[in-house]
C-alpha atoms as a PDB file:
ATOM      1  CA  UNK A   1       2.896 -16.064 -12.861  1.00  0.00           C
ATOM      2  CA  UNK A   2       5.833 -13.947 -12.201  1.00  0.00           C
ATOM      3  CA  UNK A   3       6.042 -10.625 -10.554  1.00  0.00           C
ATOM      4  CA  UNK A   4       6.698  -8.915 -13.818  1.00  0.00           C
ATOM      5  CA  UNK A   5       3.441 -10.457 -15.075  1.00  0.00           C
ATOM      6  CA  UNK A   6       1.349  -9.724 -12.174  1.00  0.00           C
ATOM      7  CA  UNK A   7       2.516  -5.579 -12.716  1.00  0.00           C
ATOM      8  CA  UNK A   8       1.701  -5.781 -16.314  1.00  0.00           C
ATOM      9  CA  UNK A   9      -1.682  -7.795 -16.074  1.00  0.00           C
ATOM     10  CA  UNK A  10      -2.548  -5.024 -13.064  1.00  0.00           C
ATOM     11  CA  UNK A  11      -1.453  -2.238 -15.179  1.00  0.00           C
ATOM     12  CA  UNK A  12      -3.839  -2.956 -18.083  1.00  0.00           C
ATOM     13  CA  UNK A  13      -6.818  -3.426 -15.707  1.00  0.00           C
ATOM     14  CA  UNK A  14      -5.678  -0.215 -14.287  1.00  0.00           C
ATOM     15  CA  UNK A  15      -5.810   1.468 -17.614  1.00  0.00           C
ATOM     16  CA  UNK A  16      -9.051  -0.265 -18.282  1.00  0.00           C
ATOM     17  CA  UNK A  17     -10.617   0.819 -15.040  1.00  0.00           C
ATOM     18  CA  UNK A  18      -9.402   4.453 -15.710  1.00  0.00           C
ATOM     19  CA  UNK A  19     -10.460   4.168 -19.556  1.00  0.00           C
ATOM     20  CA  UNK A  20     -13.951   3.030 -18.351  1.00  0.00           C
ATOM     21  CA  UNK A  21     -14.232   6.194 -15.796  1.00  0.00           C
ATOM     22  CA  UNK A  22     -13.884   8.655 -18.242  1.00  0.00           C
ATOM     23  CA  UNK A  23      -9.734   9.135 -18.285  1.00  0.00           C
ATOM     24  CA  UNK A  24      -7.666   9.507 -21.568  1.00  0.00           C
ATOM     25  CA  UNK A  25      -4.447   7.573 -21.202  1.00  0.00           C
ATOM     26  CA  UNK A  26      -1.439   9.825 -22.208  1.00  0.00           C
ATOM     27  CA  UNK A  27       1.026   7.479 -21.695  1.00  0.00           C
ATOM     28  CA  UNK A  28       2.258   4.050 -20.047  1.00  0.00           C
ATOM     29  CA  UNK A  29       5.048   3.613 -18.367  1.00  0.00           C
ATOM     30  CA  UNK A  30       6.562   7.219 -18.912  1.00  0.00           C
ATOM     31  CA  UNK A  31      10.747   6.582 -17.930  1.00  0.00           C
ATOM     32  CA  UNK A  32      12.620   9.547 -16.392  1.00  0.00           C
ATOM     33  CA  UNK A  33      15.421   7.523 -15.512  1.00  0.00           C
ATOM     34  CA  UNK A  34      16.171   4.042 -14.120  1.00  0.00           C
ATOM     35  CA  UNK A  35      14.692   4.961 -10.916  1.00  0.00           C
ATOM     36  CA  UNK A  36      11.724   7.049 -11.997  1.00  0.00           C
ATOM     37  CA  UNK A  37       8.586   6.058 -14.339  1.00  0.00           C
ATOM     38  CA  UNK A  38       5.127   6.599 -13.633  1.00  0.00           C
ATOM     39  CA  UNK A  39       2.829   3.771 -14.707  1.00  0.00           C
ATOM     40  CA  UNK A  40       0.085   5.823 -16.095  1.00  0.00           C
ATOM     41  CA  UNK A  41      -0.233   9.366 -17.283  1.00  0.00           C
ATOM     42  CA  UNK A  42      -3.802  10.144 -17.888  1.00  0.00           C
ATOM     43  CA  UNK A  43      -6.125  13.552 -18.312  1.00  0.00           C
ATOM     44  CA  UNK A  44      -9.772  13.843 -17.037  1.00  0.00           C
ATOM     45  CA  UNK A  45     -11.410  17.595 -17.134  1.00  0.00           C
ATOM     46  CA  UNK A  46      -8.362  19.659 -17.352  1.00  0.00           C
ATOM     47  CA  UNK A  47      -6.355  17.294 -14.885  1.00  0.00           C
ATOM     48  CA  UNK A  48      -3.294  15.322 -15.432  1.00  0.00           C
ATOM     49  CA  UNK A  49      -3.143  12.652 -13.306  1.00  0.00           C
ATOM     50  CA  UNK A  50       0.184  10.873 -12.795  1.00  0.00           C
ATOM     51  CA  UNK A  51      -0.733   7.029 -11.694  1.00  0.00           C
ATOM     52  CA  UNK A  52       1.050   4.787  -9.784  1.00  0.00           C
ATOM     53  CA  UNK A  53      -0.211   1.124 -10.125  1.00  0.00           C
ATOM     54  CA  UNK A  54       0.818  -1.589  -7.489  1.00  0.00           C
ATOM     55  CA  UNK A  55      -0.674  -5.325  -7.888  1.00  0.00           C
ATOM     56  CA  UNK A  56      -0.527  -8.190  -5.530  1.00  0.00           C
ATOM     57  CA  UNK A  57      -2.384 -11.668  -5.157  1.00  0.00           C
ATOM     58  CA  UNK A  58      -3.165 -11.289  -1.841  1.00  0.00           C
ATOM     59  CA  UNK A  59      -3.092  -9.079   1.298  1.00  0.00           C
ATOM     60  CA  UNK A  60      -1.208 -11.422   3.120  1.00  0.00           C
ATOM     61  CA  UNK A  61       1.448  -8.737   3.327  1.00  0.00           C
ATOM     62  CA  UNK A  62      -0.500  -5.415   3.180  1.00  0.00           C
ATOM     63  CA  UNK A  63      -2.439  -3.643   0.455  1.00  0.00           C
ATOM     64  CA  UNK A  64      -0.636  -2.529  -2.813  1.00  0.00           C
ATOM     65  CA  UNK A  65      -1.673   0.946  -1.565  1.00  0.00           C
ATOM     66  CA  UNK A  66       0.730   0.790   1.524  1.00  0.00           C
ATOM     67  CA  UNK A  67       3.555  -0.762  -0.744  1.00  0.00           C
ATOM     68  CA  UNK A  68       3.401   3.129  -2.333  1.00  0.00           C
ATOM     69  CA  UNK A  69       5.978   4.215  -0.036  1.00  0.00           C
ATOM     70  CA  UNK A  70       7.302   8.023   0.463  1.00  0.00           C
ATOM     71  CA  UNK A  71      10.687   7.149  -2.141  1.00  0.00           C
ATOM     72  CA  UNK A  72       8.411   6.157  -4.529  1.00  0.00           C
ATOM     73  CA  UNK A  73       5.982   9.171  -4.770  1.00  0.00           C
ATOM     74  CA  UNK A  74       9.927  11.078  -4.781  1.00  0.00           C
ATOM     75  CA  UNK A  75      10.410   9.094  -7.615  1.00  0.00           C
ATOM     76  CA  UNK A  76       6.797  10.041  -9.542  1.00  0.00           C
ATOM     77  CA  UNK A  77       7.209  13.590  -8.593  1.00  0.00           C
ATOM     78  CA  UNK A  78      10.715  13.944 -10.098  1.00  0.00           C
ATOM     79  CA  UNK A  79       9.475  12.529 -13.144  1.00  0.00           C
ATOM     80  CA  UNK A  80       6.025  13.908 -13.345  1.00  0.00           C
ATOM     81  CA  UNK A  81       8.218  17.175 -13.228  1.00  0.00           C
ATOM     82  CA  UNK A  82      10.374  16.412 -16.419  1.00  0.00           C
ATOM     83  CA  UNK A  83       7.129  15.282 -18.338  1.00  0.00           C
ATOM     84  CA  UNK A  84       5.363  18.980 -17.669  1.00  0.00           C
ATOM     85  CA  UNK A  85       8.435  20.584 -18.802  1.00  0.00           C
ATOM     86  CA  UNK A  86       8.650  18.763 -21.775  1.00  0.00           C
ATOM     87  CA  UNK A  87       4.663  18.702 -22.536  1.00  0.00           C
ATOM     88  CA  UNK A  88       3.370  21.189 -25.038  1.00  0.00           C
ATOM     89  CA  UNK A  89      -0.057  21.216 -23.573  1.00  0.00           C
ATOM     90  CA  UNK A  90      -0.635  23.088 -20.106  1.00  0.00           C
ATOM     91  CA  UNK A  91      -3.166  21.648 -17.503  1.00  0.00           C
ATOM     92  CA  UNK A  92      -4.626  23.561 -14.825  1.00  0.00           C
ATOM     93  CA  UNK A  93      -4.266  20.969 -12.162  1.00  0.00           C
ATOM     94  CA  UNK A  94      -2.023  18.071 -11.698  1.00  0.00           C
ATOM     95  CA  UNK A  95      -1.953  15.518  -9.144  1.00  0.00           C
ATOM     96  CA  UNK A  96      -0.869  11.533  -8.167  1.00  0.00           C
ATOM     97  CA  UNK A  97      -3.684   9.460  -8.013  1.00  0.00           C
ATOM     98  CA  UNK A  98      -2.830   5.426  -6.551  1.00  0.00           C
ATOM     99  CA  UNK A  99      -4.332   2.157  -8.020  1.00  0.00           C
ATOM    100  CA  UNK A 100      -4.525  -0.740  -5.642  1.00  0.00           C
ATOM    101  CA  UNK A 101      -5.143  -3.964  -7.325  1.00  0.00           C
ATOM    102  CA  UNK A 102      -6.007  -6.996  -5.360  1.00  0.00           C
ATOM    103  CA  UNK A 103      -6.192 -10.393  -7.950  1.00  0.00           C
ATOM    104  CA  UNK A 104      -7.157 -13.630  -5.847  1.00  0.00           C
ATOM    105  CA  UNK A 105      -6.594 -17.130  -7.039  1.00  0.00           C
ATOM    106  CA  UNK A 106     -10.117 -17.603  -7.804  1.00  0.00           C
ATOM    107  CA  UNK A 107     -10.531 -14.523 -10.153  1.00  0.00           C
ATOM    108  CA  UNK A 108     -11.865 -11.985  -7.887  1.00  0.00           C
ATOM    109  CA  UNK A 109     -10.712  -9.058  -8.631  1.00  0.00           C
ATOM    110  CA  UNK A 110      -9.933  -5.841  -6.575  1.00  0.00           C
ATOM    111  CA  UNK A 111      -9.439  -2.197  -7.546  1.00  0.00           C
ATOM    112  CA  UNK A 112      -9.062   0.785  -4.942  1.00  0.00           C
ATOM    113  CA  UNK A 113      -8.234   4.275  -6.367  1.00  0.00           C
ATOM    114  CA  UNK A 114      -6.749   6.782  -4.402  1.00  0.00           C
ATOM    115  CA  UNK A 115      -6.877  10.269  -5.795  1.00  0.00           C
ATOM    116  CA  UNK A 116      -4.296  13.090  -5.222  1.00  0.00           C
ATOM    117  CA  UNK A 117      -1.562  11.680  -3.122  1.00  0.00           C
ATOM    118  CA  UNK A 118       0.223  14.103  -1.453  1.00  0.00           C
ATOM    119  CA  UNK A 119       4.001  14.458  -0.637  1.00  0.00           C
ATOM    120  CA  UNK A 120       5.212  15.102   3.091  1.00  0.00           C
END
């Protein structure tokens, strides 16, 4: 399975996951510019939530979670900025939320969420 693959398999059991929690997916893969999409845009009680997904098949070099480096959340913010200028609807909260998804060889399948990321 490529790389490509692995992200897209990881992003549907992301949505899934978020789908099964109570989340309304907004949009997938929302493109600013080359440099800047956000995997998931979702709503929960009044909340936008602007998900990053990162997949792997193993640990062996780190989490997804610690491949979210400080760049990327640059990236999200930038375009989590041009989506709320160009939404219609206002939400009284926003934040970046993280989805870490582990998939072994044998199946097993790993999910951490990480909500509200913050920028430094």
């Amino acid at each position: 399975m490529t790389n490509k693959q692995i992200g897209k398999q990881g992003e549907e059991l992301a949505k899934n996951f978020l789908i099964k929690n109570g989340y309304e997916i907004l949009e997938t893969n929302y493109r600013y510019s080359r440099m800047a999409e956000i995997d998931i845009i979702a709503s929960k009680k009044d909340i936008l939530h602007f998900v990053e997904v990162k997949t792997r098949q193993s640990k062996n070099f780190g989490t997804p979670i610690e491949a979210i480096n400080q760049s990327k959340l640059n990236n999200i913010y930038t375009c989590a900025k041009f989506y709320l200028k160009n939404s219609k609807k206002h939400y009284k909260k926003i934040q970046i939320d993280a989805i870490g998804i582990v998939l072994n060889r044998n199946q097993k399948i790993k999910i951490d969420f990480i909500e509200n990321i913050e920028l430094n």
